[in-house]
PDB file of N, CA and C in Angstrom:
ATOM      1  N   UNK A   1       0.818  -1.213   0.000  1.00  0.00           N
ATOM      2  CA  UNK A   1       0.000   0.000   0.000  1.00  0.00           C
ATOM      3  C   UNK A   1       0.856   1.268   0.000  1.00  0.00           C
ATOM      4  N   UNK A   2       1.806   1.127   0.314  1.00  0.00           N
ATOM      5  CA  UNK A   2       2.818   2.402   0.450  1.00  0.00           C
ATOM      6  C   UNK A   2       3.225   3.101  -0.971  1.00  0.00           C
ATOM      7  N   UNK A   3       3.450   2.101  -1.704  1.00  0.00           N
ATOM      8  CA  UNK A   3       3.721   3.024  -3.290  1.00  0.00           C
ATOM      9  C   UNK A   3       1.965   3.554  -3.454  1.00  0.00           C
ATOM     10  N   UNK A   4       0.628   2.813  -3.177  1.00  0.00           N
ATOM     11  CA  UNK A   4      -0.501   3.035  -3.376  1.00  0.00           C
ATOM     12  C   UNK A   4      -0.917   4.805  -2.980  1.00  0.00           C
ATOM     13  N   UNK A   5      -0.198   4.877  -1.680  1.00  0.00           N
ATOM     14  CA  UNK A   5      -0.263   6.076  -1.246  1.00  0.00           C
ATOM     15  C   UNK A   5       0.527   7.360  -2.027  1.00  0.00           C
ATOM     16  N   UNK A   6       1.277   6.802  -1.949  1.00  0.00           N
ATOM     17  CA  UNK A   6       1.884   7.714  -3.084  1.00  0.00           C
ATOM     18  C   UNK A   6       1.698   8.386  -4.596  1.00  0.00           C
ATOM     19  N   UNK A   7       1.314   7.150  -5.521  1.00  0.00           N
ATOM     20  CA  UNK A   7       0.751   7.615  -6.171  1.00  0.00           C
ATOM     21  C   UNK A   7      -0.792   8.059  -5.816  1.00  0.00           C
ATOM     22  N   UNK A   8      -1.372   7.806  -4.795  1.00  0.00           N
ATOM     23  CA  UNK A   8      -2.851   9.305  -4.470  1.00  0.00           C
ATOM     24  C   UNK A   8      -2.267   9.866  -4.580  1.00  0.00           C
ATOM     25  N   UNK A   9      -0.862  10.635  -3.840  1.00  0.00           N
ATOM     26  CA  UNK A   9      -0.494  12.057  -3.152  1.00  0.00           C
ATOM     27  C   UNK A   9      -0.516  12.471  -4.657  1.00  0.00           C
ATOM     28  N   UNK A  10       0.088  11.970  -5.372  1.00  0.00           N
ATOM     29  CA  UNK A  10       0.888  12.539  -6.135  1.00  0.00           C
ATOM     30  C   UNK A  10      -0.395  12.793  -7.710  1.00  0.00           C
ATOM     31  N   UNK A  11      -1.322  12.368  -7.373  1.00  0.00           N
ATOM     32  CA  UNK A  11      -2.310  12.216  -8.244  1.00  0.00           C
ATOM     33  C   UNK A  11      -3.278  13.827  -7.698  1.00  0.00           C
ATOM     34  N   UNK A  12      -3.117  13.621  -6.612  1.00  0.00           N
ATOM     35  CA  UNK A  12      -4.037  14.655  -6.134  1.00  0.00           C
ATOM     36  C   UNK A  12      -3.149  15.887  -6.044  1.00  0.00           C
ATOM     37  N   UNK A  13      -2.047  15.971  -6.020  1.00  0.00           N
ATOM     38  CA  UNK A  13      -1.205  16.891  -6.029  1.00  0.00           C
ATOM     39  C   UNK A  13      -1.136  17.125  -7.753  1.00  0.00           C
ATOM     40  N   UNK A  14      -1.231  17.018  -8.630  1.00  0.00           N
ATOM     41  CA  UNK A  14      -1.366  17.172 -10.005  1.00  0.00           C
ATOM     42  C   UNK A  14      -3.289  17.706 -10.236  1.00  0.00           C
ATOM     43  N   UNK A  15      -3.654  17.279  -9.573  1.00  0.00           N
ATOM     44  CA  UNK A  15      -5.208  18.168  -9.870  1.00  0.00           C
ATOM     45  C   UNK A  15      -5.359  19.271  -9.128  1.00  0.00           C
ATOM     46  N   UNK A  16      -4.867  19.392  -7.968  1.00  0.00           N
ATOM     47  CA  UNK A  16      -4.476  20.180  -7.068  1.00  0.00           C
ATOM     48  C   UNK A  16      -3.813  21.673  -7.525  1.00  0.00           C
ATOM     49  N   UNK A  17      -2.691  21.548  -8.168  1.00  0.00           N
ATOM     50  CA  UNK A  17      -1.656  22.231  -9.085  1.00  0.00           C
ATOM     51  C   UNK A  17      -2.585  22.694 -10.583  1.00  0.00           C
ATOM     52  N   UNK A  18      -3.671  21.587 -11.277  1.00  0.00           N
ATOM     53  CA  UNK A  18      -3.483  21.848 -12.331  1.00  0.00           C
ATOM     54  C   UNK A  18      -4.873  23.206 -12.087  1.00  0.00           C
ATOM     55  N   UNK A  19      -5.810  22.971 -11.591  1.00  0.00           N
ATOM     56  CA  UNK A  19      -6.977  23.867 -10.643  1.00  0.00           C
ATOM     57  C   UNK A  19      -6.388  25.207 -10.471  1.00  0.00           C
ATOM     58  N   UNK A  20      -5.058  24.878  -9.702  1.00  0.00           N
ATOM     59  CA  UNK A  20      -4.877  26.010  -9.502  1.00  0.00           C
ATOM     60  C   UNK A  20      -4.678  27.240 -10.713  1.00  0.00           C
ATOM     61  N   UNK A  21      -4.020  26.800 -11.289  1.00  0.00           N
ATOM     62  CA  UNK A  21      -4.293  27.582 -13.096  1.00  0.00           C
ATOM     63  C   UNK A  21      -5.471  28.177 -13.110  1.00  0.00           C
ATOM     64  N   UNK A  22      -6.247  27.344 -12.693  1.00  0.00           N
ATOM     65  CA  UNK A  22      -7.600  28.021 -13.143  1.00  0.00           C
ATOM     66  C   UNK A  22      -8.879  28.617 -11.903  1.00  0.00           C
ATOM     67  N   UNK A  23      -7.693  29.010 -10.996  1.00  0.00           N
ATOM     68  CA  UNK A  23      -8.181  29.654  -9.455  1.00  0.00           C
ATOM     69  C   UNK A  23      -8.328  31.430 -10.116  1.00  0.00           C
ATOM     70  N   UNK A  24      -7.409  31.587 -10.828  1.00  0.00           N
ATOM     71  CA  UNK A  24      -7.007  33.627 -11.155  1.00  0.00           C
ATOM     72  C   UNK A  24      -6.656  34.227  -9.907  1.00  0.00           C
ATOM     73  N   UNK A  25      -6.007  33.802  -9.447  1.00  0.00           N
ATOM     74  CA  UNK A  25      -5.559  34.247  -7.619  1.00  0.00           C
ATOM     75  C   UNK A  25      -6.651  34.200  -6.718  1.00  0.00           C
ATOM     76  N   UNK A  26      -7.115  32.367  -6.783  1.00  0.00           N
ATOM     77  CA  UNK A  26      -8.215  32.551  -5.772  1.00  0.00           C
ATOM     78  C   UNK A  26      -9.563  33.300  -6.031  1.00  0.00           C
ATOM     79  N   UNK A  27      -9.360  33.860  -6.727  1.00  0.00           N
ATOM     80  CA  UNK A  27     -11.019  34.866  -7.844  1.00  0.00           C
ATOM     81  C   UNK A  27     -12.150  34.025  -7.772  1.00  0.00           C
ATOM     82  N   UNK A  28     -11.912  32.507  -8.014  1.00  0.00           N
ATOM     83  CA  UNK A  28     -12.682  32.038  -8.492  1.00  0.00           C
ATOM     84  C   UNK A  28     -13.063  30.610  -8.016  1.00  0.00           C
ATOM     85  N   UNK A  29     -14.672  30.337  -7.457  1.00  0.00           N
ATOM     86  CA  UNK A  29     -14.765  29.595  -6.071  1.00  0.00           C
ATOM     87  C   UNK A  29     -14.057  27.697  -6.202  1.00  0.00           C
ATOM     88  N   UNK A  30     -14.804  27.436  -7.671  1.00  0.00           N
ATOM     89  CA  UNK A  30     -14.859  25.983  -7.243  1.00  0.00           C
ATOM     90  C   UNK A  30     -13.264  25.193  -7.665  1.00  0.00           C
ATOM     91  N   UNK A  31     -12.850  25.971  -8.621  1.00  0.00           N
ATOM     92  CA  UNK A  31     -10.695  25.916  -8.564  1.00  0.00           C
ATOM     93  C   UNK A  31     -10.357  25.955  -7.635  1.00  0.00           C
ATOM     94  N   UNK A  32     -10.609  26.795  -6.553  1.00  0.00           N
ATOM     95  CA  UNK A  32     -10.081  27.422  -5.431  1.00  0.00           C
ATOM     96  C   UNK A  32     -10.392  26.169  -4.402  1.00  0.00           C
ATOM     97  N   UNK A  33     -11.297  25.528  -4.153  1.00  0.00           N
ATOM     98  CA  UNK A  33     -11.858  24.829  -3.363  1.00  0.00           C
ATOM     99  C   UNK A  33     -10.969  23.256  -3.721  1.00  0.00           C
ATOM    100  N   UNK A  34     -11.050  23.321  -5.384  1.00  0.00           N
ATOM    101  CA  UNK A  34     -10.686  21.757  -5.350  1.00  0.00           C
ATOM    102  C   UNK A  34      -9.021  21.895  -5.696  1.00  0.00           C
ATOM    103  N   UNK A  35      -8.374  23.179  -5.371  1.00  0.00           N
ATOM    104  CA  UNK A  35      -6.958  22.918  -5.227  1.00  0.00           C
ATOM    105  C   UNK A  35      -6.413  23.030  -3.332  1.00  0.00           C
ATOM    106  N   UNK A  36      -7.364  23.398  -2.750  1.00  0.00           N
ATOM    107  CA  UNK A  36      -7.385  23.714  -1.176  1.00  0.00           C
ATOM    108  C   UNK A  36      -6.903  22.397  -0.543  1.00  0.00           C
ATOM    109  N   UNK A  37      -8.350  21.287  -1.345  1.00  0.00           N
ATOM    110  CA  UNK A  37      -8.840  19.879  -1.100  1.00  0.00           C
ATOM    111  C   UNK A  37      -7.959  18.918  -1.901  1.00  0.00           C
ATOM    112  N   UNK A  38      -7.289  19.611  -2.949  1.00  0.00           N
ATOM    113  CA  UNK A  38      -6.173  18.815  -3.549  1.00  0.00           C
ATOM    114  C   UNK A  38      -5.277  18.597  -2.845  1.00  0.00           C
ATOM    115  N   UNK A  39      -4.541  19.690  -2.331  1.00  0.00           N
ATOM    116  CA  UNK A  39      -3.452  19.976  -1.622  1.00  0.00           C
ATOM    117  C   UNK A  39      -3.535  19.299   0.013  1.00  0.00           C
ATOM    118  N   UNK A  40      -4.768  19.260   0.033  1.00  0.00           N
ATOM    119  CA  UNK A  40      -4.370  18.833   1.953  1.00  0.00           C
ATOM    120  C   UNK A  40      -4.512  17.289   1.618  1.00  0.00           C
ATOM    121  N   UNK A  41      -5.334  16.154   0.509  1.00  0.00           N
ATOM    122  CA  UNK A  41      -5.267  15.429   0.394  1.00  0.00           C
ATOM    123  C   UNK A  41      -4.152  14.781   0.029  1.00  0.00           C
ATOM    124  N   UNK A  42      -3.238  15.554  -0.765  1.00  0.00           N
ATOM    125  CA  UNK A  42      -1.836  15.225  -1.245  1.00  0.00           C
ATOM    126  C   UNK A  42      -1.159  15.305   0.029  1.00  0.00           C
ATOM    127  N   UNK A  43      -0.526  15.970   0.963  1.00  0.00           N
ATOM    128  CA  UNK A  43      -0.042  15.702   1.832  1.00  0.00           C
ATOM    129  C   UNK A  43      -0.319  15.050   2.996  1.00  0.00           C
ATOM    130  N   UNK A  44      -1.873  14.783   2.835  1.00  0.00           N
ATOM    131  CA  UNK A  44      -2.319  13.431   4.008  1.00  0.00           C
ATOM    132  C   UNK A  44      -1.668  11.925   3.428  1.00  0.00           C
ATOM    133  N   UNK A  45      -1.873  11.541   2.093  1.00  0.00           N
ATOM    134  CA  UNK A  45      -1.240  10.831   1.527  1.00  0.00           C
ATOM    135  C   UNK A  45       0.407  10.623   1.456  1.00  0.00           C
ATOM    136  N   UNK A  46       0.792  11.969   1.308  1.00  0.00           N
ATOM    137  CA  UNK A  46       2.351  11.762   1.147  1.00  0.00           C
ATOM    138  C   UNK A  46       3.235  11.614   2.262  1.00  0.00           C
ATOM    139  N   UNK A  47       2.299  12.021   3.582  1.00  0.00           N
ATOM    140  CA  UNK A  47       2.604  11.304   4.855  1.00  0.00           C
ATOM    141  C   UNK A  47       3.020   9.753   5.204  1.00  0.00           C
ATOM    142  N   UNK A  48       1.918   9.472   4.565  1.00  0.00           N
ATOM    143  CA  UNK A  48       1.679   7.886   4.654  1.00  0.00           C
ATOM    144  C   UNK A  48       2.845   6.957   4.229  1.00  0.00           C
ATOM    145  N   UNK A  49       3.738   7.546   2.983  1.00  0.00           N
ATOM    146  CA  UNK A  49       4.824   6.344   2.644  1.00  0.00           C
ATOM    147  C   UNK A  49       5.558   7.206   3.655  1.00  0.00           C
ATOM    148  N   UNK A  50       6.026   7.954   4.338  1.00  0.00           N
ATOM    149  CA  UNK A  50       6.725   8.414   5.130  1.00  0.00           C
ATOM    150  C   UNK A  50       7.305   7.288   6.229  1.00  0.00           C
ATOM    151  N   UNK A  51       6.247   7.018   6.146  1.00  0.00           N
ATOM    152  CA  UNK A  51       6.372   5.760   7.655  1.00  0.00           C
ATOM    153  C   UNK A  51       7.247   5.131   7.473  1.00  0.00           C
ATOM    154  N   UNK A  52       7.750   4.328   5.877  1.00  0.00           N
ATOM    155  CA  UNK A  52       8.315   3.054   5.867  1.00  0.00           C
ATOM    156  C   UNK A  52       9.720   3.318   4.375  1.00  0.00           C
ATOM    157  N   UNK A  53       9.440   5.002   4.130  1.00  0.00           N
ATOM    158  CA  UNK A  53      10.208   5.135   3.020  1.00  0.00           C
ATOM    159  C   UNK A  53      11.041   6.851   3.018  1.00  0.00           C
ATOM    160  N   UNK A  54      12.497   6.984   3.154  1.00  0.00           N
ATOM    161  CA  UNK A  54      12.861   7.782   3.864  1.00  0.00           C
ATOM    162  C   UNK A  54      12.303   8.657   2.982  1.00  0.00           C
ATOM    163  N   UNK A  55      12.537  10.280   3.661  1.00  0.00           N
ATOM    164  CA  UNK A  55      11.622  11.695   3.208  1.00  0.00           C
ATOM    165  C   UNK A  55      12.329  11.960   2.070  1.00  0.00           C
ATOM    166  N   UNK A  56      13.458  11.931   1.662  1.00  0.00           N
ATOM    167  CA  UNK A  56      14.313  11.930   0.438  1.00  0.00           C
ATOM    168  C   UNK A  56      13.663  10.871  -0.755  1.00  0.00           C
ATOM    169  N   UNK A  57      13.831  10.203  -0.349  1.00  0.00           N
ATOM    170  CA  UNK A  57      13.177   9.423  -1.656  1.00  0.00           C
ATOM    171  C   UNK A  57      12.004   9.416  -1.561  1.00  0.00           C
ATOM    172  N   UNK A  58      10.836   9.504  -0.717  1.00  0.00           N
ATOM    173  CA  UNK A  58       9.371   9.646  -0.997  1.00  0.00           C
ATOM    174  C   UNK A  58       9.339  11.416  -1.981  1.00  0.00           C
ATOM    175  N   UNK A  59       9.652  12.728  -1.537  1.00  0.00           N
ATOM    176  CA  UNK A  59       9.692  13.604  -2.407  1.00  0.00           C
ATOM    177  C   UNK A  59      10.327  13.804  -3.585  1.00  0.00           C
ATOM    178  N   UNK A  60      11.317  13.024  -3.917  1.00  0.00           N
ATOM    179  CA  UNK A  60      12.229  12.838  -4.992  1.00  0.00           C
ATOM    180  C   UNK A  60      10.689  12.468  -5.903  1.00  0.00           C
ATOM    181  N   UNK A  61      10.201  11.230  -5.665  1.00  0.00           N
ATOM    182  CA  UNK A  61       9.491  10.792  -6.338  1.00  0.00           C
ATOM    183  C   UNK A  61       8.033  11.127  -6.769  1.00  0.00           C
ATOM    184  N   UNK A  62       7.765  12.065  -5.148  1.00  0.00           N
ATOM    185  CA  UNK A  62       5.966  12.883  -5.141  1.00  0.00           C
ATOM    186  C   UNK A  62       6.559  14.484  -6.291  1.00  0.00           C
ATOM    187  N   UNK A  63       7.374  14.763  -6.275  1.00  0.00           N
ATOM    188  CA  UNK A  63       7.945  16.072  -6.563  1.00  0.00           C
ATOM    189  C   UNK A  63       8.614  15.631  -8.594  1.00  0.00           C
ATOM    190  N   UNK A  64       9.198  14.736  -8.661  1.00  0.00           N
ATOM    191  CA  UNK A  64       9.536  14.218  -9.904  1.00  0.00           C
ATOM    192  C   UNK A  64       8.672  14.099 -10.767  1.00  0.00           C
ATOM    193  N   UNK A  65       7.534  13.035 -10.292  1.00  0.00           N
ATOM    194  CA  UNK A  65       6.238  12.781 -11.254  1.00  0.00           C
ATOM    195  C   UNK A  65       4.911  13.649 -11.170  1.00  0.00           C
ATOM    196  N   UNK A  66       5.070  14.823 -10.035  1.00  0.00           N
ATOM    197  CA  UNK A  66       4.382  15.838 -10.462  1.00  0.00           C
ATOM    198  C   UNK A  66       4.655  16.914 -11.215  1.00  0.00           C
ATOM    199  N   UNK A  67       6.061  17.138 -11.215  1.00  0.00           N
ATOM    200  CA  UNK A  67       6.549  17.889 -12.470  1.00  0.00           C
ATOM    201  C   UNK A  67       6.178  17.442 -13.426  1.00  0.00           C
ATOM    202  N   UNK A  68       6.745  16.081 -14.170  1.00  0.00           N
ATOM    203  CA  UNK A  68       6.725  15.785 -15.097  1.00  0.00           C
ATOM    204  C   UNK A  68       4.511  15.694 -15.719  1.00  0.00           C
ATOM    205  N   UNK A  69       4.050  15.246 -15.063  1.00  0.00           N
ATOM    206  CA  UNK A  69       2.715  15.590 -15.029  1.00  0.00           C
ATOM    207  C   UNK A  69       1.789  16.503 -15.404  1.00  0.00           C
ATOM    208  N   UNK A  70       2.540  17.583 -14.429  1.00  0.00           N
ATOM    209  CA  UNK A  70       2.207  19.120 -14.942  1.00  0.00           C
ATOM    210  C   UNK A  70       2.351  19.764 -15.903  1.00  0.00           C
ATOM    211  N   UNK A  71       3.544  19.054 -16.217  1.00  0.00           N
ATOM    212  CA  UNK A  71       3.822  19.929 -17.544  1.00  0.00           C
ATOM    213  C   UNK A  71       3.355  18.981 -18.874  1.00  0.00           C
ATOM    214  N   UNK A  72       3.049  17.574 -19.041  1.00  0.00           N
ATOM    215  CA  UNK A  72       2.247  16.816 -20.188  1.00  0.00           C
ATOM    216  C   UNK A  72       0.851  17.498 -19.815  1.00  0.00           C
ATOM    217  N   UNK A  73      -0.068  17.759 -18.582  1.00  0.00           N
ATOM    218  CA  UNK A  73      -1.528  18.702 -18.430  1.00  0.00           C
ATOM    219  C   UNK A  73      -1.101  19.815 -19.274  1.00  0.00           C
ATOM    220  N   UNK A  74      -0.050  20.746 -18.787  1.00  0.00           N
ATOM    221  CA  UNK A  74       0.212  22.011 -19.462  1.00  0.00           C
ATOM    222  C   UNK A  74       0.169  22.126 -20.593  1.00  0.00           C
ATOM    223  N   UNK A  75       1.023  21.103 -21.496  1.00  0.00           N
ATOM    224  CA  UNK A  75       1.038  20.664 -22.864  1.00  0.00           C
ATOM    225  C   UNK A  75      -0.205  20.319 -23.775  1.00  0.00           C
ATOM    226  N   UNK A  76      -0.678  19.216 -22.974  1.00  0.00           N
ATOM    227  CA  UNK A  76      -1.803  18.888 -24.017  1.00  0.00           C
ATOM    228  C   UNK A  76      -3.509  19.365 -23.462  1.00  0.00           C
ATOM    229  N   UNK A  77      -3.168  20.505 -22.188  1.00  0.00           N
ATOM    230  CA  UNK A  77      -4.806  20.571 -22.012  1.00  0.00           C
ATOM    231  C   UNK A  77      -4.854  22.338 -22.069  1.00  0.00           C
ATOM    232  N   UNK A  78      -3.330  23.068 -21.260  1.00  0.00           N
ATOM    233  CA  UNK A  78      -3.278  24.250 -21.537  1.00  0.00           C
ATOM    234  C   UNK A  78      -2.982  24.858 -23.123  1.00  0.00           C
ATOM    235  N   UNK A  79      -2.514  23.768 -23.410  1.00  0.00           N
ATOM    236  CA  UNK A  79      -1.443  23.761 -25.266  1.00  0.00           C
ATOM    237  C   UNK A  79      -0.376  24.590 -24.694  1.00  0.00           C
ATOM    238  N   UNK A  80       0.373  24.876 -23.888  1.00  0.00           N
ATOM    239  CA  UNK A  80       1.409  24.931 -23.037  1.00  0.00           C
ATOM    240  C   UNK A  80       3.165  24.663 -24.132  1.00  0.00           C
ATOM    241  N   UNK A  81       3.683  25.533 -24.446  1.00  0.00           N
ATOM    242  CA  UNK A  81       4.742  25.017 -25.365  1.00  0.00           C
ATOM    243  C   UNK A  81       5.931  24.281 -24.792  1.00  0.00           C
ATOM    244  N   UNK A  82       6.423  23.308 -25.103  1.00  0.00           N
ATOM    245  CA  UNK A  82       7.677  22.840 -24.336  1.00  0.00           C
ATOM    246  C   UNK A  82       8.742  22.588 -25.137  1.00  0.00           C
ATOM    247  N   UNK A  83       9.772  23.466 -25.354  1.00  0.00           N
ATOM    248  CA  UNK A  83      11.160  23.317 -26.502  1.00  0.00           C
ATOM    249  C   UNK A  83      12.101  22.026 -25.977  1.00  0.00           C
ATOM    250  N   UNK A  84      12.898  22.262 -26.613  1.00  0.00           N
ATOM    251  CA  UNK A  84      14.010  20.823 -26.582  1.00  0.00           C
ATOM    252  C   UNK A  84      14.626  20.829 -25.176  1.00  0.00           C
ATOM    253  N   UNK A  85      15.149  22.483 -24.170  1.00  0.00           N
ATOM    254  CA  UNK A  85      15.740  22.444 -23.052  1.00  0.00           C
ATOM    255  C   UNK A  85      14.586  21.599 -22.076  1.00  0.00           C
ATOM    256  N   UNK A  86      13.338  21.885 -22.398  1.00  0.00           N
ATOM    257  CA  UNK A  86      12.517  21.629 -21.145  1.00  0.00           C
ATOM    258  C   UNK A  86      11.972  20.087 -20.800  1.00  0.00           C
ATOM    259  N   UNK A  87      12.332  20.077 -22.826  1.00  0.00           N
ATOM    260  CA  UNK A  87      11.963  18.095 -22.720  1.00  0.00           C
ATOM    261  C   UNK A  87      12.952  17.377 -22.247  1.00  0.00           C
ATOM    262  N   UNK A  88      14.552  18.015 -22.643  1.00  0.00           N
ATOM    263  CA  UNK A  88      15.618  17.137 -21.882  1.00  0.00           C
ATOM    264  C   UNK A  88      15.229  17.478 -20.233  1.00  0.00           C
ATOM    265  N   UNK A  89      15.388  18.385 -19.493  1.00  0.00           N
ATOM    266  CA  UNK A  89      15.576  18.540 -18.141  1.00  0.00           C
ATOM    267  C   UNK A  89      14.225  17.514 -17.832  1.00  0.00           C
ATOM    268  N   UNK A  90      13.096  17.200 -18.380  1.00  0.00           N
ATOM    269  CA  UNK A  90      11.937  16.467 -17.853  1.00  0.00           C
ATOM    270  C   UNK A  90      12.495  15.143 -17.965  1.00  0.00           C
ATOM    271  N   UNK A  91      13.142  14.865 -19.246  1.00  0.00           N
ATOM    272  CA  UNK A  91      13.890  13.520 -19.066  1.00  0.00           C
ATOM    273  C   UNK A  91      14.526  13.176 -17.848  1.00  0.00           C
ATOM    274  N   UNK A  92      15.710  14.430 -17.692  1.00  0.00           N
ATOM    275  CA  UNK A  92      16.484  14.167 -16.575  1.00  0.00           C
ATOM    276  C   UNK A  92      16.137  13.718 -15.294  1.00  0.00           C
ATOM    277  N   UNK A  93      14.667  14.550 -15.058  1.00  0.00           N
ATOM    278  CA  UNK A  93      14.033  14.285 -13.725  1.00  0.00           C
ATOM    279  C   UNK A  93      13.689  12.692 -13.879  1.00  0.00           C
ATOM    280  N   UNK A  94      12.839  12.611 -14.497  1.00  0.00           N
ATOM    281  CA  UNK A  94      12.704  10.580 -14.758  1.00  0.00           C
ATOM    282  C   UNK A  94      13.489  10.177 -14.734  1.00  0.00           C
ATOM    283  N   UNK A  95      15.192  10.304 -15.493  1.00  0.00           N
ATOM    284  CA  UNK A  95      16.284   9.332 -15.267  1.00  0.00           C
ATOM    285  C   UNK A  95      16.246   9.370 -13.728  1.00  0.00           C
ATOM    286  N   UNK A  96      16.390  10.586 -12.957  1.00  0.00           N
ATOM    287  CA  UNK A  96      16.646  11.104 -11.976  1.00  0.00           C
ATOM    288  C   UNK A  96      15.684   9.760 -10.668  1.00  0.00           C
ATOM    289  N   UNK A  97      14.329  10.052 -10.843  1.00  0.00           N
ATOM    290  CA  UNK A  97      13.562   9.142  -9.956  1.00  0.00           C
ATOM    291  C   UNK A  97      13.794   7.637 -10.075  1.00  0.00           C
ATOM    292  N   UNK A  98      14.142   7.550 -11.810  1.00  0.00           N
ATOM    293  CA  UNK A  98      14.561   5.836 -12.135  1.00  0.00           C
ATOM    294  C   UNK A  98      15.609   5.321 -11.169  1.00  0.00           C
ATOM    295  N   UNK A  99      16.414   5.865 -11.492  1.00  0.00           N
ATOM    296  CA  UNK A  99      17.995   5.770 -10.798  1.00  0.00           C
ATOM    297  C   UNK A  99      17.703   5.397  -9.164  1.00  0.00           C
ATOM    298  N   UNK A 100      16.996   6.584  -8.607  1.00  0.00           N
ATOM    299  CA  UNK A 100      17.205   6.663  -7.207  1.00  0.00           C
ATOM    300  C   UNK A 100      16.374   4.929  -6.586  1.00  0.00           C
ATOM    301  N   UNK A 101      14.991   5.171  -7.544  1.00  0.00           N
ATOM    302  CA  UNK A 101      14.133   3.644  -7.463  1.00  0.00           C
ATOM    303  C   UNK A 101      14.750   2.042  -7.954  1.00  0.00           C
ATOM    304  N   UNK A 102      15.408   2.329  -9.040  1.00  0.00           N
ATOM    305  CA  UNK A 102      15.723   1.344  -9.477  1.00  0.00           C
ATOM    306  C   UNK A 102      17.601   0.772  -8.489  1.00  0.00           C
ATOM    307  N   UNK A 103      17.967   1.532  -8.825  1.00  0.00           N
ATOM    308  CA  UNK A 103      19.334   1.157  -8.038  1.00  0.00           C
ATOM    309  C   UNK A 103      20.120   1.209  -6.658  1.00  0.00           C
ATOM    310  N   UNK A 104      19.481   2.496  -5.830  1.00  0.00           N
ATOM    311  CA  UNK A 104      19.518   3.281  -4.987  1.00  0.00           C
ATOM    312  C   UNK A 104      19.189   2.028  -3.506  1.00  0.00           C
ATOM    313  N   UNK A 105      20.135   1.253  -2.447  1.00  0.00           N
ATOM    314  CA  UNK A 105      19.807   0.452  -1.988  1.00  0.00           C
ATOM    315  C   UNK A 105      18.957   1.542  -0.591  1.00  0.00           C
ATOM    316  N   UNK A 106      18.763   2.395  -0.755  1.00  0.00           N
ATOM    317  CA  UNK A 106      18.251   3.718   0.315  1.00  0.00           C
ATOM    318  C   UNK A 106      16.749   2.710   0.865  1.00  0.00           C
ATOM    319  N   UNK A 107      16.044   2.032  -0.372  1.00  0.00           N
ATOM    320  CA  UNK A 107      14.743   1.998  -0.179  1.00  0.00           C
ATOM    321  C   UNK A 107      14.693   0.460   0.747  1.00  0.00           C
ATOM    322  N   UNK A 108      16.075  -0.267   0.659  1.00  0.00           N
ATOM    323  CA  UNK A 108      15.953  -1.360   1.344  1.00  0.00           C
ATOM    324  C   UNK A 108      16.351  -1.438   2.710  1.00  0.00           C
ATOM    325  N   UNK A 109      15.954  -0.211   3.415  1.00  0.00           N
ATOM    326  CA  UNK A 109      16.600  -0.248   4.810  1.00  0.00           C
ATOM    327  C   UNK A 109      15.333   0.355   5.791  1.00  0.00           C
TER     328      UNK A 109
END
């Protein structure tokens, strides 16, 4: 259940974020409400792998795949432009979470 939690946080933290776009600084009620409710749900969740997965690698990974997230929403729902610097550095972040998940013995202790 612990990766389960995570991806909520990190699910609700991407609707959370993407709402907010469409808050206009809070202007506007029901954005405003479901990025409030995004946000406290994302960190009730991102608590949760806390327990059993150190704080470094649980945000590496809540913080990695909500970037990368935000900016495919940005892309294909804002039409959001993304040039060649922004697609490599998004790569990087994925090599970045791969690496730490895939090789990183951090998660076996």
């Amino acid at each position: 259940m612990t990766y389960a939690y995570l991806l909520i946080a990190i699910c609700c933290e991407v609707v959370a974020t993407s709402a907010l776009k469409e808050t206009h600084g809070f202007t506007r009620l029901t954005p405003s409400i479901v990025t409030v409710i995004g946000y406290a749900l994302a960190f009730y969740f991102l608590s949760l792998p806390l327990r059993t997965i150190p704080v470094g690698v649980v945000y590496a990974v809540w913080s990695g795949a909500g970037i990368v997230l935000i900016a495919a929403i940005g892309f294909f729902v804002f039409r959001q432009k993304l040039d060649l610097g922004a697609l490599v550095g998004l790569a990087l972040i994925v090599s970045g979470v791969l690496v730490v998940n895939l090789f990183s013995n951090t998660l076996n202790h």
